[in-house]
C-alpha atoms as a PDB file:
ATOM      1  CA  UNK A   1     -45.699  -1.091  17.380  1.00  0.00           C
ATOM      2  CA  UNK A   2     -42.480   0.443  17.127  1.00  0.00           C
ATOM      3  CA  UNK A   3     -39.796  -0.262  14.704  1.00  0.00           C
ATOM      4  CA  UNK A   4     -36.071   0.295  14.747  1.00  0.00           C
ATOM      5  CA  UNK A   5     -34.379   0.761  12.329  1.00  0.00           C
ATOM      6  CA  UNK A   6     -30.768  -0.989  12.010  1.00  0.00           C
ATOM      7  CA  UNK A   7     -28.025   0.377  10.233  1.00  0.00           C
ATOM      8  CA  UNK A   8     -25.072  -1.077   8.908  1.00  0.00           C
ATOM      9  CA  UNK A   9     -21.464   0.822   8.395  1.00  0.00           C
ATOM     10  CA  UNK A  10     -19.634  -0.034   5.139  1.00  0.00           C
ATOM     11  CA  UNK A  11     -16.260  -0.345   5.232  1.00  0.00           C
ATOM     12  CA  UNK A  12     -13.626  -0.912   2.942  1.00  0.00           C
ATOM     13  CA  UNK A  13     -13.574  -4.476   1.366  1.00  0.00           C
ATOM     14  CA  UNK A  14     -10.458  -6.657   3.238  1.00  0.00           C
ATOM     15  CA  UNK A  15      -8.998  -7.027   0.005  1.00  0.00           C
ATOM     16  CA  UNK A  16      -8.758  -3.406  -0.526  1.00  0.00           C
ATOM     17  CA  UNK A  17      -6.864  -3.012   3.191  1.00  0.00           C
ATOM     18  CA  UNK A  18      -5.110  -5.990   2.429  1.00  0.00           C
ATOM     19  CA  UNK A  19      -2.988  -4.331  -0.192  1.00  0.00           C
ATOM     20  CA  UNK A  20      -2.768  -1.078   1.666  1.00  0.00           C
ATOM     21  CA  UNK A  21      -0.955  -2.880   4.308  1.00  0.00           C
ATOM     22  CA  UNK A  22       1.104  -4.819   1.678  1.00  0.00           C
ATOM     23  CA  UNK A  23       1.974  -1.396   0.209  1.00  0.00           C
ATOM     24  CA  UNK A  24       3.409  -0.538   3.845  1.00  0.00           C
ATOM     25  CA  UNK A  25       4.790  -3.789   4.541  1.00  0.00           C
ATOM     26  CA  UNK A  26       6.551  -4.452   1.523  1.00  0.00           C
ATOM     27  CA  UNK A  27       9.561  -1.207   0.700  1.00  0.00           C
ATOM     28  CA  UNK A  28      10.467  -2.503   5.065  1.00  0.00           C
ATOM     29  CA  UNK A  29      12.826  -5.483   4.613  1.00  0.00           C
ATOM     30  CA  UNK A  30      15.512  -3.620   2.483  1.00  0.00           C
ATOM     31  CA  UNK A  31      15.090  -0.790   4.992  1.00  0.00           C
ATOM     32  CA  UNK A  32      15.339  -2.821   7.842  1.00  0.00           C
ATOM     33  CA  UNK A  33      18.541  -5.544   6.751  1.00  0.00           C
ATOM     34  CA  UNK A  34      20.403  -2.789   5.220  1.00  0.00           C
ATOM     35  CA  UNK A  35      19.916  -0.440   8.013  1.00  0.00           C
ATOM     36  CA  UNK A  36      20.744   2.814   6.592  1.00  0.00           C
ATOM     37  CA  UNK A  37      22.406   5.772   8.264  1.00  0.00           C
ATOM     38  CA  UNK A  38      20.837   7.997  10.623  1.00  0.00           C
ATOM     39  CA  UNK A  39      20.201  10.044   7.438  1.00  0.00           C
ATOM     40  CA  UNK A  40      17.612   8.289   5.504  1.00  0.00           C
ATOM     41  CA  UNK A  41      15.607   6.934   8.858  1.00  0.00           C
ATOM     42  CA  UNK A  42      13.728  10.161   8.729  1.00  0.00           C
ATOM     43  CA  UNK A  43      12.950  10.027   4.693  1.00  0.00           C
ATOM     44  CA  UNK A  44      11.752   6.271   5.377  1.00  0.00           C
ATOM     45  CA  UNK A  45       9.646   7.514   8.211  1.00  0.00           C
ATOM     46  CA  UNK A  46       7.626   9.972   7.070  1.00  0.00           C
ATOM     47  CA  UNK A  47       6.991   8.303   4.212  1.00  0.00           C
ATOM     48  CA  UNK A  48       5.797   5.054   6.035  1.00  0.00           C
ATOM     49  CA  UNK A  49       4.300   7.074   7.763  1.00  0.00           C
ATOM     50  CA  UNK A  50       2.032   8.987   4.818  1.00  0.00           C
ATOM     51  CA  UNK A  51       1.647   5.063   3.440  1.00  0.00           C
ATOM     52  CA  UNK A  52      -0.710   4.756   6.797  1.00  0.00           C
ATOM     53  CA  UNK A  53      -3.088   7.195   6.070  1.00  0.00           C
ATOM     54  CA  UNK A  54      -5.210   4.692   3.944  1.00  0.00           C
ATOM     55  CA  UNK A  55      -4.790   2.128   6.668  1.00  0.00           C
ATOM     56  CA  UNK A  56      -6.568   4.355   8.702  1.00  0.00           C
ATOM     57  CA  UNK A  57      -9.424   5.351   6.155  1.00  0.00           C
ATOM     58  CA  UNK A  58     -10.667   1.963   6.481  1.00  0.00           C
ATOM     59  CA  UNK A  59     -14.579   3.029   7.758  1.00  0.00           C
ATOM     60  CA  UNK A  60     -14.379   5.485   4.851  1.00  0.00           C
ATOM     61  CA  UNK A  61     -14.958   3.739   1.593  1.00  0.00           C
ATOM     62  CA  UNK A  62     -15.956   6.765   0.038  1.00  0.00           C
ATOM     63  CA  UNK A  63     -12.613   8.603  -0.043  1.00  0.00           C
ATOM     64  CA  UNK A  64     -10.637   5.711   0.958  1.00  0.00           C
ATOM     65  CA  UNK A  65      -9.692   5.235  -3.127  1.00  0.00           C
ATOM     66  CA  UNK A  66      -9.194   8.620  -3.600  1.00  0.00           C
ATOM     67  CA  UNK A  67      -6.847   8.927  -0.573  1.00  0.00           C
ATOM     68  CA  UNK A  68      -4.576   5.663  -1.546  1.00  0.00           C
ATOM     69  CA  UNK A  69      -4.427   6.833  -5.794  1.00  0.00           C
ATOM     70  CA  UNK A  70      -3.351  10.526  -4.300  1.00  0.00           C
ATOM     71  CA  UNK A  71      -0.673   8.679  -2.457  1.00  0.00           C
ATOM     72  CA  UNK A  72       0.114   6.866  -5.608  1.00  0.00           C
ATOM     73  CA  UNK A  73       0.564   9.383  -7.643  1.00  0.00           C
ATOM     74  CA  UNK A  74       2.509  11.186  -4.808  1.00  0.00           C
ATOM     75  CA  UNK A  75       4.909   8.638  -4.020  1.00  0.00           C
ATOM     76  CA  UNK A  76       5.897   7.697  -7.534  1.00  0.00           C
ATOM     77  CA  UNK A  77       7.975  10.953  -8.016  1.00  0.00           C
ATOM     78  CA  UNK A  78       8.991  10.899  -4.159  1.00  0.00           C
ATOM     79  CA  UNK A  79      10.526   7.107  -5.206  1.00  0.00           C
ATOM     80  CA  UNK A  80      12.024   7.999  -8.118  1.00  0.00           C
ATOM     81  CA  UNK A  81      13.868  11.568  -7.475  1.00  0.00           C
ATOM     82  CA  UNK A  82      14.666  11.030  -3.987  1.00  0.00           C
ATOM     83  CA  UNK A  83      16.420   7.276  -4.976  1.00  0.00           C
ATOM     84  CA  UNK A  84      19.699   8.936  -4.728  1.00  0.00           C
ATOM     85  CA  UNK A  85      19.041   8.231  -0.438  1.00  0.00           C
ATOM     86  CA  UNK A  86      17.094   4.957  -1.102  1.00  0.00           C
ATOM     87  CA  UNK A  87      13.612   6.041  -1.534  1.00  0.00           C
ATOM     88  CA  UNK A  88      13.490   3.914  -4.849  1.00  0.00           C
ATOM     89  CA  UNK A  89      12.208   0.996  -2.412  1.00  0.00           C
ATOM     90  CA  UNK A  90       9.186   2.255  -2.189  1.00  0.00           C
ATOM     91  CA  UNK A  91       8.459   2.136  -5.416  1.00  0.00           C
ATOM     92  CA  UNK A  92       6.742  -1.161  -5.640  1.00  0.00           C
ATOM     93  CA  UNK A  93       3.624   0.216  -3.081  1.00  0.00           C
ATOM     94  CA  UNK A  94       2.702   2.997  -6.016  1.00  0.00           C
ATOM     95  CA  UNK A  95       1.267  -0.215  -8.147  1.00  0.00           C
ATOM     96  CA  UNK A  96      -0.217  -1.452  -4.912  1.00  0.00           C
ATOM     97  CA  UNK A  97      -2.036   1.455  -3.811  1.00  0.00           C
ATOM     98  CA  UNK A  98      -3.746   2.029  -6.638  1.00  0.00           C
ATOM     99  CA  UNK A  99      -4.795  -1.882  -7.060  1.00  0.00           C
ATOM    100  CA  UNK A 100      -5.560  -1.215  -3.062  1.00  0.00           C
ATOM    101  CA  UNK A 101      -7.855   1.828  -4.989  1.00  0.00           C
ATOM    102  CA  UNK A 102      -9.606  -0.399  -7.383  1.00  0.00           C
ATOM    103  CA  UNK A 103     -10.020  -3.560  -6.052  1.00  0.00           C
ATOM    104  CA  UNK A 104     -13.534  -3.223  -4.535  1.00  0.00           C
ATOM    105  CA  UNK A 105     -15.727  -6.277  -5.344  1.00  0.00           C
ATOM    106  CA  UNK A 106     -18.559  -5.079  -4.814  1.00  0.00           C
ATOM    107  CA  UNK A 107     -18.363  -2.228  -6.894  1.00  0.00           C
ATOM    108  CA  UNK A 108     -16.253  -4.663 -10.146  1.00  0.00           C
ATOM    109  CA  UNK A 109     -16.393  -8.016  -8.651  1.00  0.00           C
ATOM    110  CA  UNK A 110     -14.830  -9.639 -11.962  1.00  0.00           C
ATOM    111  CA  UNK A 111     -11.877  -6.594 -12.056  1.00  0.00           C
ATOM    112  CA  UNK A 112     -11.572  -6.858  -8.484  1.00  0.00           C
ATOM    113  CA  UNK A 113     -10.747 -10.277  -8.027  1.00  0.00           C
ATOM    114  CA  UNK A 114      -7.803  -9.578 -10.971  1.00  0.00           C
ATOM    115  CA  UNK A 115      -6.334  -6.555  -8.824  1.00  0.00           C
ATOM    116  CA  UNK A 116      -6.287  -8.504  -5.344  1.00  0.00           C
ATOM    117  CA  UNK A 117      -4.115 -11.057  -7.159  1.00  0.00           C
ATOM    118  CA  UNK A 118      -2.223  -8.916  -9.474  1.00  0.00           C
ATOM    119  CA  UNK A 119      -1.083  -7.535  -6.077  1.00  0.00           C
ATOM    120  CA  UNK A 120      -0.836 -10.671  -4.257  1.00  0.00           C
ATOM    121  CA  UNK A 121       1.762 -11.334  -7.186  1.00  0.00           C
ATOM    122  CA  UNK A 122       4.153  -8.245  -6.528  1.00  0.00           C
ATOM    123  CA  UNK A 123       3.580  -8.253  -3.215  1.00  0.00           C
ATOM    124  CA  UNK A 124       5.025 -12.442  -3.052  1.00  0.00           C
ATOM    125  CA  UNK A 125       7.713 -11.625  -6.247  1.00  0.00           C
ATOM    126  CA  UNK A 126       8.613  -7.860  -4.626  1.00  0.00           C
ATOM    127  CA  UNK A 127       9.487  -9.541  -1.062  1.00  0.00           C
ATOM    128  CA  UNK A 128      11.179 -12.530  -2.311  1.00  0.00           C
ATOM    129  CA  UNK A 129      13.769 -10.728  -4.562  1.00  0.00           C
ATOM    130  CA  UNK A 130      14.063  -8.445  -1.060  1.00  0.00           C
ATOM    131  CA  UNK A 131      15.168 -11.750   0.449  1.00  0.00           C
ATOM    132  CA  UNK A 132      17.082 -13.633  -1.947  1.00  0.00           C
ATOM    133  CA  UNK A 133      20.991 -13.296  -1.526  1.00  0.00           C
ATOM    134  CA  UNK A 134      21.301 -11.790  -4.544  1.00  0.00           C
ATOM    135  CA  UNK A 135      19.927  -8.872  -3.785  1.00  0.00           C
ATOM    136  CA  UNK A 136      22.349  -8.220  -0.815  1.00  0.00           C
ATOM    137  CA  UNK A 137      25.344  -9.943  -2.270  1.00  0.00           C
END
């Protein structure tokens, strides 16, 4: 009798790529209404862009949180010295990354579940103060 032996890949949990692609999604709407000159288009490009690496870690759980807190931690000087062209936007994916970093359940199920709404919270309050007139006006 032969057996076979079955294998299963992990991947990262959907909460995890679910704030990764908030942290992409959400600096876009200022970037987009606004539409800045052809000068910052290239800033906000590559640095969508690097936000899209973790996106695309998402069969490799093992340096998937590594990847997304080294873009944290890159992107929160990038957002704060380069604000003078509008990088300050992105700002709000640092937080979100490294939830997007932490919030694997089946590693912390109980801290998990707190991250994935923690950043369902600035990801809803981030993108509605994008949109409100205010903001614009």
């Amino acid at each position: 009798m032969t057996t076979t032996r079955v294998t299963t890949r992990e991947y990262v949990h959907p909460w995890q790529f679910a704030l990764a692609v908030c942290a992409v999604v959400v600096p876009l709407p200022p970037v987009v209404i606004e539409r800045g000159g052809s000068f910052v288009l290239p800033f906000v490009a590559v640095t969508t862009a690097l936000l899209v690496v973790p996106l695309l870690l998402h069969a490799r759980p093992d340096i998937f949180p590594g990847v997304a807190a080294a873009l944290a931690a890159l992107l929160l000087p990038w957002s704060v010295f380069a604000s003078w062209v509008g990088m300050f936007v992105f700002f709000p994916s640092v937080p979100l990354l490294v939830l997007a970093a932490a919030a694997d359940p089946r590693r912390r199920p109980r801290a998990a579940r707190l991250m994935a709404a923690t950043g369902l919270v600035l990801t809803a309050s981030v993108m509605s103060s994008w949109w409100s007139p205010a903001y614009y006006g």
